[in-house]
N, C-alpha and C. Protein backbone atom coordinates (compact mmCIF):
# COMPACT_ATOMS: atom_id res chain seq x y z
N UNK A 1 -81.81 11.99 18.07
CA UNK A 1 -80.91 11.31 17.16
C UNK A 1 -80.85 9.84 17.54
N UNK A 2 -80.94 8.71 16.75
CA UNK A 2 -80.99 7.36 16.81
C UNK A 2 -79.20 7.48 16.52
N UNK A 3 -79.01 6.47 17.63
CA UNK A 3 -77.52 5.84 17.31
C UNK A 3 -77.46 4.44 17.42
N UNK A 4 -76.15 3.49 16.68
CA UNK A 4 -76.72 2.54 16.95
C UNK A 4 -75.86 1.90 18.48
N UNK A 5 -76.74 0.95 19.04
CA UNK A 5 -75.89 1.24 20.49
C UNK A 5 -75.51 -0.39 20.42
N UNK A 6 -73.80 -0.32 20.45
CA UNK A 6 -73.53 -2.13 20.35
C UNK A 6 -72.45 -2.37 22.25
N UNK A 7 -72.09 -3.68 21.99
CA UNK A 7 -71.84 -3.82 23.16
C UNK A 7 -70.07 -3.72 22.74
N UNK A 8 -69.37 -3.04 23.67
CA UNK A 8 -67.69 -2.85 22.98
C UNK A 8 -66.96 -4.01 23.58
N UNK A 9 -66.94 -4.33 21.80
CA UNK A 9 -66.03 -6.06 22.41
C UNK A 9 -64.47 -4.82 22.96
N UNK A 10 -63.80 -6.14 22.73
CA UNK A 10 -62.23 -6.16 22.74
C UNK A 10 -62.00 -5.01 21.13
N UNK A 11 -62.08 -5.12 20.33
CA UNK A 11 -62.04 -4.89 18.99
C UNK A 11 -61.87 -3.72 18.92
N UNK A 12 -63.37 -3.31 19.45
CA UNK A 12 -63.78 -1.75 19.40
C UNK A 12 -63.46 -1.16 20.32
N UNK A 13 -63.15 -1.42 21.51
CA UNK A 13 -62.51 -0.99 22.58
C UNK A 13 -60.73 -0.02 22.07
N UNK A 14 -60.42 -1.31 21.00
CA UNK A 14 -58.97 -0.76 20.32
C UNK A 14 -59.01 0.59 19.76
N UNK A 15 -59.83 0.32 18.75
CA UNK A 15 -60.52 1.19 17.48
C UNK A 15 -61.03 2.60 18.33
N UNK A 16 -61.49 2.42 19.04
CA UNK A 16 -62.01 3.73 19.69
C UNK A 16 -61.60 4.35 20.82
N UNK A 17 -60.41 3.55 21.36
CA UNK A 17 -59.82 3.83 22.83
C UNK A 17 -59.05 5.05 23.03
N UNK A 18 -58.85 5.89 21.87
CA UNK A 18 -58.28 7.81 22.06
C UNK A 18 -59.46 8.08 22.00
N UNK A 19 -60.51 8.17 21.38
CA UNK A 19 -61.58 8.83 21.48
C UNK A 19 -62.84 8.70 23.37
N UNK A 20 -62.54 7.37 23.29
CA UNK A 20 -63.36 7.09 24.48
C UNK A 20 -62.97 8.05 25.93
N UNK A 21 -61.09 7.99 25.59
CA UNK A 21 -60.53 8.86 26.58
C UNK A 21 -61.03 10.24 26.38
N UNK A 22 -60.82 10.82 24.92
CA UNK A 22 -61.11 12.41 24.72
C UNK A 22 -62.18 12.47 25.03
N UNK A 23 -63.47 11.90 25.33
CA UNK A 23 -64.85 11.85 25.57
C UNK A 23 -64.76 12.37 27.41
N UNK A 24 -64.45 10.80 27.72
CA UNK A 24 -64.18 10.70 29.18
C UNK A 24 -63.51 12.19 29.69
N UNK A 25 -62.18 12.86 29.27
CA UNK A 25 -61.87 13.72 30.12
C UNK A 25 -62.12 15.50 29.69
N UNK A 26 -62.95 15.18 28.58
CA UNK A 26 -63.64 16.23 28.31
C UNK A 26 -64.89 16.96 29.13
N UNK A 27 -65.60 15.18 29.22
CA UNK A 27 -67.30 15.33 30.40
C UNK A 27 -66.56 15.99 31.77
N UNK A 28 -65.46 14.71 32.32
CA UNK A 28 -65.04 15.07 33.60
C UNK A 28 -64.52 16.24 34.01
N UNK A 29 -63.95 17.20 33.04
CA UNK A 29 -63.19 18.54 33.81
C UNK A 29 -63.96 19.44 33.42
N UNK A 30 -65.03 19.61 33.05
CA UNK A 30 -65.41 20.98 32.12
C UNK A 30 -66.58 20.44 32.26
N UNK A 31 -67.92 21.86 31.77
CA UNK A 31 -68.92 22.25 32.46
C UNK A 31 -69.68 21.98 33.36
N UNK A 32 -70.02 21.66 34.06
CA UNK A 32 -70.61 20.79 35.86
C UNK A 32 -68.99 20.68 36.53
N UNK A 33 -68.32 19.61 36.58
CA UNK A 33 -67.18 19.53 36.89
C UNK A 33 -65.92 21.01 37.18
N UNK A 34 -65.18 21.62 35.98
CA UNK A 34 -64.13 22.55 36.36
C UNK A 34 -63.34 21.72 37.02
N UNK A 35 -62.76 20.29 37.16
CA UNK A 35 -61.83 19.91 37.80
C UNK A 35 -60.58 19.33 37.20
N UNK A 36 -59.36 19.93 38.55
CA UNK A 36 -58.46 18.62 37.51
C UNK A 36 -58.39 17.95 37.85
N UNK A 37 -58.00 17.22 36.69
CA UNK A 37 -57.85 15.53 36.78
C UNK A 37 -56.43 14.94 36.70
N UNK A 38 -56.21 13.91 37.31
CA UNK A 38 -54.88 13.62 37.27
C UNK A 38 -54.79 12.60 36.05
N UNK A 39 -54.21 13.08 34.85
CA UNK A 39 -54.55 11.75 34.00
C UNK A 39 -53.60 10.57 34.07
N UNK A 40 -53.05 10.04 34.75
CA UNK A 40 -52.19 9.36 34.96
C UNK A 40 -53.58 8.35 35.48
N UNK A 41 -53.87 8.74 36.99
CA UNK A 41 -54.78 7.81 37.99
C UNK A 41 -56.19 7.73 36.90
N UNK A 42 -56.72 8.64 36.01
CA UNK A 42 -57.82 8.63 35.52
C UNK A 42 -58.04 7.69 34.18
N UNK A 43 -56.93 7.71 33.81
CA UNK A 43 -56.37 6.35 32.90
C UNK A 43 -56.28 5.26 33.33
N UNK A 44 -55.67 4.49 34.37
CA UNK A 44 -56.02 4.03 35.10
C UNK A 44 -57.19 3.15 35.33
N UNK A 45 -58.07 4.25 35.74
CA UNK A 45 -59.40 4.16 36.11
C UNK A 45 -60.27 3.75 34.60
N UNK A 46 -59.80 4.48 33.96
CA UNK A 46 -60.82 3.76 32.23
C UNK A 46 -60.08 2.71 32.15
N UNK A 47 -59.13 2.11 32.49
CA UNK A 47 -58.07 0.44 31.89
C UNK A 47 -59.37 -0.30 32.72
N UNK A 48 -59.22 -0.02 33.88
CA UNK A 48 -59.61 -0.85 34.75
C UNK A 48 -61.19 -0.95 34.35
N UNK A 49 -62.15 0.01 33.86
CA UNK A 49 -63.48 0.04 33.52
C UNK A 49 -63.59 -1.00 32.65
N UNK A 50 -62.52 -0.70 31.55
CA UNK A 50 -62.71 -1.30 30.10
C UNK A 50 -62.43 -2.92 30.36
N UNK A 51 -61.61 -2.94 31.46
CA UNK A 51 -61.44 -4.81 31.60
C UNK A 51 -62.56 -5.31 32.37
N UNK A 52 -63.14 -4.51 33.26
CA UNK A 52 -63.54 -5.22 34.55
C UNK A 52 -64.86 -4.67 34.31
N UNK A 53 -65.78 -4.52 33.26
CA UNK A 53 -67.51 -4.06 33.55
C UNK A 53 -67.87 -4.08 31.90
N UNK A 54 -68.98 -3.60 32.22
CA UNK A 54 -69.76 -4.35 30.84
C UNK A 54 -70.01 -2.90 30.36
N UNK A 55 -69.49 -2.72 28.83
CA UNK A 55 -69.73 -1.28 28.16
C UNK A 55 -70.32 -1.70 26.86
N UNK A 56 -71.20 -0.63 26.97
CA UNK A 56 -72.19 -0.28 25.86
C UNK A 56 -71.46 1.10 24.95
N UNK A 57 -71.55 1.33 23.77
CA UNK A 57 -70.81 2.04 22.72
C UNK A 57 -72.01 2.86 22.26
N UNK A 58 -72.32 4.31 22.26
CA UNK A 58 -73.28 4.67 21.19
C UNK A 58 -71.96 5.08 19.56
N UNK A 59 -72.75 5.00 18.93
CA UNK A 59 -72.03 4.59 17.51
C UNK A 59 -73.02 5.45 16.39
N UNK A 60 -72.33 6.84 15.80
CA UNK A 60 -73.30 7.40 14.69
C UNK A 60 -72.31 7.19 13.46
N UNK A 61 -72.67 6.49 12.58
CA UNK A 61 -71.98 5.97 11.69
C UNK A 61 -70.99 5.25 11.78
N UNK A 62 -69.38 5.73 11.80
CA UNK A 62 -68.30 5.18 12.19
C UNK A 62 -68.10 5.78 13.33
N UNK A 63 -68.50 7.05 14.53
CA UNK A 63 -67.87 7.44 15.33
C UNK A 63 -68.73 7.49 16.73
N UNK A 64 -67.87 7.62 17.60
CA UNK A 64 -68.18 7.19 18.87
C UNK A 64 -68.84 8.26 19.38
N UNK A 65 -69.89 8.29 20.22
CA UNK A 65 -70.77 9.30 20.21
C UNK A 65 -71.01 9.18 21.76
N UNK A 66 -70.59 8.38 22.09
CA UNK A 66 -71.13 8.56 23.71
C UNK A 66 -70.84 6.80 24.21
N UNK A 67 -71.20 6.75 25.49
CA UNK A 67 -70.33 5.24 26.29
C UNK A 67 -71.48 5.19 27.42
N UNK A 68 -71.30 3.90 28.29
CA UNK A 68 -71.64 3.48 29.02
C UNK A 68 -71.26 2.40 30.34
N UNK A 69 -70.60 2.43 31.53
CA UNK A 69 -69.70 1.52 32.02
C UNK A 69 -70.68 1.35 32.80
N UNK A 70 -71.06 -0.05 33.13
CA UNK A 70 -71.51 -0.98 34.38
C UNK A 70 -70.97 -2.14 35.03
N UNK A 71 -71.65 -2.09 36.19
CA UNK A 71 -70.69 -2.91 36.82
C UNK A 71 -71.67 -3.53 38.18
N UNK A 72 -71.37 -4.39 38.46
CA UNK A 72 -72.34 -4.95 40.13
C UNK A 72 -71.68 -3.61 41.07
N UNK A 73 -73.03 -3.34 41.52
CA UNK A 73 -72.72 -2.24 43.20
C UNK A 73 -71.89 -2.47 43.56
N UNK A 74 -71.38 -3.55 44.50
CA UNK A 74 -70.37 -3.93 45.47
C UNK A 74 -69.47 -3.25 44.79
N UNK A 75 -68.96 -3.02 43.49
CA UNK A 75 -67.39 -2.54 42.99
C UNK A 75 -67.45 -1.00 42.93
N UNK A 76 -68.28 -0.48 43.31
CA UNK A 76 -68.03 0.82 43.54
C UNK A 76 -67.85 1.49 45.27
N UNK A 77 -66.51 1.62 44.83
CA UNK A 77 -65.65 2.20 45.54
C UNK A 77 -66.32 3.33 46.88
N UNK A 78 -67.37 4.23 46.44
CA UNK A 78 -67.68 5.09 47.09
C UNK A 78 -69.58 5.03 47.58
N UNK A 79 -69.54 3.64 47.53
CA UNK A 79 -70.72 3.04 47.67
C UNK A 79 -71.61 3.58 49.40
N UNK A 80 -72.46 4.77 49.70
CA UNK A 80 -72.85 5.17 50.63
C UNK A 80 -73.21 4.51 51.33
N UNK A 81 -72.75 4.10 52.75
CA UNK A 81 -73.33 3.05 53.54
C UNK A 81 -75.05 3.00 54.03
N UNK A 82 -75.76 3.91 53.80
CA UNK A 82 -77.00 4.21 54.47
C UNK A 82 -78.04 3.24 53.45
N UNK A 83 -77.17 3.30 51.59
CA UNK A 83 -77.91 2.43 50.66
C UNK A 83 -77.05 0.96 50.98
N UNK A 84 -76.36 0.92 51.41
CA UNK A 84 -75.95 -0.38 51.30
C UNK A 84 -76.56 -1.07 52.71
N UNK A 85 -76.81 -0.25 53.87
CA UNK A 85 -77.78 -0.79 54.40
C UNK A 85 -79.32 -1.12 53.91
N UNK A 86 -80.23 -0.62 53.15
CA UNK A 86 -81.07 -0.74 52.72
C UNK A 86 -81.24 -1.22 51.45
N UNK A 87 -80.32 -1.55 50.54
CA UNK A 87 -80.59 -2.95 49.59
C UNK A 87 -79.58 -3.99 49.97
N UNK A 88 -79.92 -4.98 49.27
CA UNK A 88 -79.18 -6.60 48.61
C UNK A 88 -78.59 -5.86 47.79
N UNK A 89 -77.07 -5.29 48.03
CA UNK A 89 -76.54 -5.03 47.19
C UNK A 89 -75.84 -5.80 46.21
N UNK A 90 -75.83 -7.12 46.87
CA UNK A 90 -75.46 -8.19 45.29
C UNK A 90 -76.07 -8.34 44.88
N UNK A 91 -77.90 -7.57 44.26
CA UNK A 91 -78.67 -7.95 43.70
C UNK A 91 -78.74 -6.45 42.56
N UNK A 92 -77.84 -5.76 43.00
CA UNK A 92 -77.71 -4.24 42.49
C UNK A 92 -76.98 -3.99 41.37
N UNK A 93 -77.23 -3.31 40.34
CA UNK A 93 -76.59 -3.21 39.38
C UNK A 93 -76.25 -1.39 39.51
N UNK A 94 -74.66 -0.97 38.82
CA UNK A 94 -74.24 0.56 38.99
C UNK A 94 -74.09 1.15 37.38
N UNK A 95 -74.22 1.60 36.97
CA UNK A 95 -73.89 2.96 35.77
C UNK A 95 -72.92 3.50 36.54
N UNK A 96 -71.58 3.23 36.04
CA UNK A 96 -70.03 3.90 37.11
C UNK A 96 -69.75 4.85 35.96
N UNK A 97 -69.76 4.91 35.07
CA UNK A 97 -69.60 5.74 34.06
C UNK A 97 -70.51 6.38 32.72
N UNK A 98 -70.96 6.81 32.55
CA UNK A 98 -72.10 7.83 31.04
C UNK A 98 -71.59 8.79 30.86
N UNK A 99 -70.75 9.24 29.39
CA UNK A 99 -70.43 10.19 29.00
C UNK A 99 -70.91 10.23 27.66
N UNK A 100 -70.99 11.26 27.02
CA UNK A 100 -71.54 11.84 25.90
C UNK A 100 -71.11 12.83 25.12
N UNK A 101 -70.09 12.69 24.06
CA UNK A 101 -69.51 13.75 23.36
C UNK A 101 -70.26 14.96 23.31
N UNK A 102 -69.88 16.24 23.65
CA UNK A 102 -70.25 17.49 23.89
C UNK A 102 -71.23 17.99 22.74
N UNK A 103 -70.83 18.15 21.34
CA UNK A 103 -71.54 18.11 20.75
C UNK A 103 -72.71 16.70 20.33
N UNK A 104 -73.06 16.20 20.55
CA UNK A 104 -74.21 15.07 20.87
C UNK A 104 -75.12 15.10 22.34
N UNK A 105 -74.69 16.10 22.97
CA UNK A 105 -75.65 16.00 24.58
C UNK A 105 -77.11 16.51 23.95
N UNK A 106 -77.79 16.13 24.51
CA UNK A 106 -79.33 16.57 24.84
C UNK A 106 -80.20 16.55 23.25
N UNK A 107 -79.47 14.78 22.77
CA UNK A 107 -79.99 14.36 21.71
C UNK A 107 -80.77 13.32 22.13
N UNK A 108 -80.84 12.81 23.12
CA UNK A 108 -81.29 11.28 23.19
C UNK A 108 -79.89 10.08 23.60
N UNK A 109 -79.45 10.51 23.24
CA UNK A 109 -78.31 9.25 23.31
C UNK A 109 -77.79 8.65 24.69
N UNK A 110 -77.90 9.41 25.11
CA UNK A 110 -77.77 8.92 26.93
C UNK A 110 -79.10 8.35 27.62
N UNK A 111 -79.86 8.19 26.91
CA UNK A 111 -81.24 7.65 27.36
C UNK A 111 -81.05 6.60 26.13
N UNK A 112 -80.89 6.27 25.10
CA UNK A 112 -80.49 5.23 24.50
C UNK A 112 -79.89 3.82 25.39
N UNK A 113 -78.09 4.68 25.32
CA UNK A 113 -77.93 3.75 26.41
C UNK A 113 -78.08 3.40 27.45
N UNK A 114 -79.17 4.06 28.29
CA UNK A 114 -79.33 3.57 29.41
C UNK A 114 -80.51 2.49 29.37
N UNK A 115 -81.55 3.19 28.51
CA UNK A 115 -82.58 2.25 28.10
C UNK A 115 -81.63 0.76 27.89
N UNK A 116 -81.36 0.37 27.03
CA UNK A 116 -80.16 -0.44 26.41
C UNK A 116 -79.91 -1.25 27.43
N UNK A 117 -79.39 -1.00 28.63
CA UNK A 117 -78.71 -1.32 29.28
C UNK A 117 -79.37 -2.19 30.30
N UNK A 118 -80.91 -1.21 30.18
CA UNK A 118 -81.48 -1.59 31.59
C UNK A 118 -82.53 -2.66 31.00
N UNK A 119 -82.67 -2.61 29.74
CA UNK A 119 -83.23 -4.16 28.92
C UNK A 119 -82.73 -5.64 28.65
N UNK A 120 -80.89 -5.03 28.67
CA UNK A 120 -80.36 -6.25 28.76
C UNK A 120 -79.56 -7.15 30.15
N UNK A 121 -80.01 -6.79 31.09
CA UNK A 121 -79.56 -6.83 32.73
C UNK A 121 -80.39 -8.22 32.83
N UNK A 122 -79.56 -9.20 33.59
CA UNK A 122 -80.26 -9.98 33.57
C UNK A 122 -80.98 -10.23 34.98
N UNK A 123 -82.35 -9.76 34.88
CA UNK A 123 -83.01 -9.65 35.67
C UNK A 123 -83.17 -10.92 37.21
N UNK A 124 -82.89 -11.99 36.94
CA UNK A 124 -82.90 -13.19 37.63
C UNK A 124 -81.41 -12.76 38.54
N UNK A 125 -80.47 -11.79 38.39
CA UNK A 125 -79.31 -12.01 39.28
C UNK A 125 -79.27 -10.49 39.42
N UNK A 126 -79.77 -9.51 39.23
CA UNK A 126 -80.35 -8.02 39.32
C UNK A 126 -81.67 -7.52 39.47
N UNK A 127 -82.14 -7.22 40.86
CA UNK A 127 -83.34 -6.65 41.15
C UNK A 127 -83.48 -4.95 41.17
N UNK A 128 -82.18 -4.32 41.09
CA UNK A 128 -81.91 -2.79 41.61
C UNK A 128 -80.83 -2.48 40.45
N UNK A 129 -81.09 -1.29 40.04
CA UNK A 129 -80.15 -0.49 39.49
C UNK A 129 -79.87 1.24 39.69
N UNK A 130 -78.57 1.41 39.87
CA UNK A 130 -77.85 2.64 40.64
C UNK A 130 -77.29 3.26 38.95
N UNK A 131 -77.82 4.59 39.77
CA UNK A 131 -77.13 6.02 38.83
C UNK A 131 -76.48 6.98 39.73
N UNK A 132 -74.91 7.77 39.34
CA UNK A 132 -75.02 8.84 40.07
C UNK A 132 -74.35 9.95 39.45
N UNK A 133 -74.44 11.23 39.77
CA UNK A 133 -74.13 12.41 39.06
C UNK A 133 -73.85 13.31 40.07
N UNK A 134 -72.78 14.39 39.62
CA UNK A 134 -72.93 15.33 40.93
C UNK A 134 -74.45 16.63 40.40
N UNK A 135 -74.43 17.29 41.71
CA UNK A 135 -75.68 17.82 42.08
C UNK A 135 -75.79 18.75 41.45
N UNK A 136 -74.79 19.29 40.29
CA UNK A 136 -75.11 20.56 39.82
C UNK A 136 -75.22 20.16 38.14
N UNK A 137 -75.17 19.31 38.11
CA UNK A 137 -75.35 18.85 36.83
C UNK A 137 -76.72 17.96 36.60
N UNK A 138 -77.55 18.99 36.38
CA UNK A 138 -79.14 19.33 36.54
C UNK A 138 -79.68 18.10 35.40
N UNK A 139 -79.03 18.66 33.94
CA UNK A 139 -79.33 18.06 32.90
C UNK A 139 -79.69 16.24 33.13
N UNK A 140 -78.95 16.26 33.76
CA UNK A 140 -78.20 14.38 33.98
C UNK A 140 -79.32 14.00 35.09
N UNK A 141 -79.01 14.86 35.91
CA UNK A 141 -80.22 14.29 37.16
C UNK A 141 -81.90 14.15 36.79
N UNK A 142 -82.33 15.11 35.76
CA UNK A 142 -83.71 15.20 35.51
C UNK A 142 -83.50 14.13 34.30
N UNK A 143 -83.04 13.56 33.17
CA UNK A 143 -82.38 12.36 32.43
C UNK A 143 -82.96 10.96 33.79
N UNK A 144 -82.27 10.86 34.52
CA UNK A 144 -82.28 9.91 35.59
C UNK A 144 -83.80 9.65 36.06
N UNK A 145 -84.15 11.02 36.15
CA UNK A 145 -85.96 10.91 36.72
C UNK A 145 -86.58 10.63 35.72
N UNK A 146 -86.55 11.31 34.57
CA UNK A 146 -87.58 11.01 33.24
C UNK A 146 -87.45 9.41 33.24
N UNK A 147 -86.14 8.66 33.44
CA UNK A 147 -86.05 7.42 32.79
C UNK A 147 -86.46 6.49 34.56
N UNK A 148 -87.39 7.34 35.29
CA UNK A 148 -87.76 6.00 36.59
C UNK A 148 -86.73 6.08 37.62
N UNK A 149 -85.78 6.41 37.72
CA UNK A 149 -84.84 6.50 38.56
C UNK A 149 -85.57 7.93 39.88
N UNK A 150 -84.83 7.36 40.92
CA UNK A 150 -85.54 8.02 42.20
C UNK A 150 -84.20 8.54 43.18
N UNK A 151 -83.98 9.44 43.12
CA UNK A 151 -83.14 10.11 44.09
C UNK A 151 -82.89 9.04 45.11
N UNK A 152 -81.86 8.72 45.90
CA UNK A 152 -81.65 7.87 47.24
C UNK A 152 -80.41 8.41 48.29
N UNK A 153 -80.65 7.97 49.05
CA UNK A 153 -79.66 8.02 50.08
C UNK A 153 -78.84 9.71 50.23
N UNK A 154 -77.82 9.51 50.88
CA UNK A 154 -77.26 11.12 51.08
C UNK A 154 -76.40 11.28 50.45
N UNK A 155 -76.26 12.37 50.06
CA UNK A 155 -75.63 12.94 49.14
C UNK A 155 -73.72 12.63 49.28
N UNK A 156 -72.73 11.81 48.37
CA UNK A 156 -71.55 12.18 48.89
C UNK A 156 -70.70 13.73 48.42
N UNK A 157 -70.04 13.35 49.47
CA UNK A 157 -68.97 14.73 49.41
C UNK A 157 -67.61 14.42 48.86
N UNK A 158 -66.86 14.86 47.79
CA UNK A 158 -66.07 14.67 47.67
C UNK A 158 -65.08 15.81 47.49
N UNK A 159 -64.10 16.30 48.15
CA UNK A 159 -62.88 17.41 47.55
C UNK A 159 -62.09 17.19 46.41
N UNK A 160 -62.21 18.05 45.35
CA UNK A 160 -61.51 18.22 44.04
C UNK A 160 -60.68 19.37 44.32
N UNK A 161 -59.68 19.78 43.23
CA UNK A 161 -59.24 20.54 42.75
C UNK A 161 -59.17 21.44 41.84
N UNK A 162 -59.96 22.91 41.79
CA UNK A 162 -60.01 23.73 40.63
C UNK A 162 -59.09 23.03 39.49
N UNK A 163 -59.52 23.32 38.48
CA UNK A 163 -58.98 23.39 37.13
C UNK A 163 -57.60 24.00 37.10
N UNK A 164 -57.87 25.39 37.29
CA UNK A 164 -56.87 26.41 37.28
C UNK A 164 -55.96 26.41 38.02
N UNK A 165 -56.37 25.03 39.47
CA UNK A 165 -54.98 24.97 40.73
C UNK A 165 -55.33 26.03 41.65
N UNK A 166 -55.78 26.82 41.26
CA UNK A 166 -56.29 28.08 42.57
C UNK A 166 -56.91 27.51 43.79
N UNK A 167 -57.14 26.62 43.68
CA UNK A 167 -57.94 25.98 45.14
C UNK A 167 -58.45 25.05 45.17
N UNK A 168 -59.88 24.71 46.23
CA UNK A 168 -59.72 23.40 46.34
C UNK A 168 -61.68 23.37 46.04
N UNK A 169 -62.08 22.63 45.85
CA UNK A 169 -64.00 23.14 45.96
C UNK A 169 -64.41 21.44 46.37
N UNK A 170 -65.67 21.27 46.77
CA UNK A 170 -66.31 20.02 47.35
C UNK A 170 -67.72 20.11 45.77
N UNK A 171 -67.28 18.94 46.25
CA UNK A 171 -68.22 18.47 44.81
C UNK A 171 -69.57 17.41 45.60
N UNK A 172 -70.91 17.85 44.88
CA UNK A 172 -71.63 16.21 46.18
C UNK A 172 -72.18 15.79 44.62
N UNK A 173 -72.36 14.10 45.30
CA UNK A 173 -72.74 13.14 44.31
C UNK A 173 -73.96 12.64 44.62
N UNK A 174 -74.92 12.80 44.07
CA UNK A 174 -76.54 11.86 44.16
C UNK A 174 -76.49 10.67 43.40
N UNK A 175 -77.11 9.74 44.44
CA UNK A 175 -77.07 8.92 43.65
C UNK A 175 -78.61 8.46 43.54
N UNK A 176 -79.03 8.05 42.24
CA UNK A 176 -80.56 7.88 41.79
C UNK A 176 -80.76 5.75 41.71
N UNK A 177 -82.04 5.86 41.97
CA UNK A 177 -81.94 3.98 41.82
C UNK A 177 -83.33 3.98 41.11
N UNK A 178 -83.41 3.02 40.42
CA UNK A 178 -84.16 2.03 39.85
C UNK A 178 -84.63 0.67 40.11
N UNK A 179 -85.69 0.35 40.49
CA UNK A 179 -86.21 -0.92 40.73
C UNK A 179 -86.82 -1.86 39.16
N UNK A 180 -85.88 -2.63 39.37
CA UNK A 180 -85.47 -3.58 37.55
C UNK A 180 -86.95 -4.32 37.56
């Protein structure tokens, strides 16, 4: 499926900002994931995306079909020290966020925007670009390889919380890189 992929001013950010959320905490708790989320802090966390990094919109007609948040390495929070020893990470660019309305996955559209993304980077102040996904979410990781991206560094660990509150489970995150 061709979508068209624009860059979300201020405007569209308005216009689409319940949907971007229903997107966002749909990917995050449910299938790969099962976690909860605190939506208070996870709101939050999209304010802060939407001011502070550069988003790409996929767009099928009038409706929002899928997103894209980037941002320079250094601003991610959970940045593995073993890669940050081994690049110029101010030369690094991150994908902190790719989600894709449920019905629209495994159309193309997440390779849209990433393509997209990784055409308009401006190469003179970005030599590296970072992807990451957790490890059981297969779909996303082989996405990452088809599009040049290379597995790196070790895997993080992070503790979540079942869905259901029953307990507690460890989640690991790969993260994949690209040489721009």
């Amino acid at each position: 499926m061709t979508v068209k992929i624009v860059p979300a001013t201020p405007d569209l950010h308005k216009q689409f900002r319940a949907k971007l959320f229903e997107i966002y905490f749909e990917s995050s708790a449910n299938d790969y994931h099962e976690q909860l989320l605190n939506r208070e802090k996870e709101s939050n966390h999209l304010n802060d995306l939407i001011q502070n990094t550069n988003c790409l919109f996929a767009l099928e007609a009038e409706n929002l079909t899928g997103f894209l948040f980037g941002k320079p390495f250094l601003q991610d929070c959970f940045l593995p020290g073993d890669i940050k020893k081994s690049f110029d990470i101010k030369r690094c660019f991150y994908v902190a966020e790719l989600a894709i309305e449920k019905e629209y996955r495994h159309q193309g559209i997440g390779t849209q925007l990433i393509q997209s993304l990784l055409k308009k980077l401006d190469k003179r102040r970005y030599d590296n670009a970072f992807i990451a996904t957790w490890t059981k979410n297969i779909p996303a990781m082989n996405l990452y390889q088809k599009l040049g991206f290379t597995p790196v560094g070790k895997t993080v660990e992070q503790e979540k919380i079942k869905k259901d509150q029953s307990g507690k489970f460890k989640i690991y995150k790969q993260y994949f890189w690209k040489k721009l």
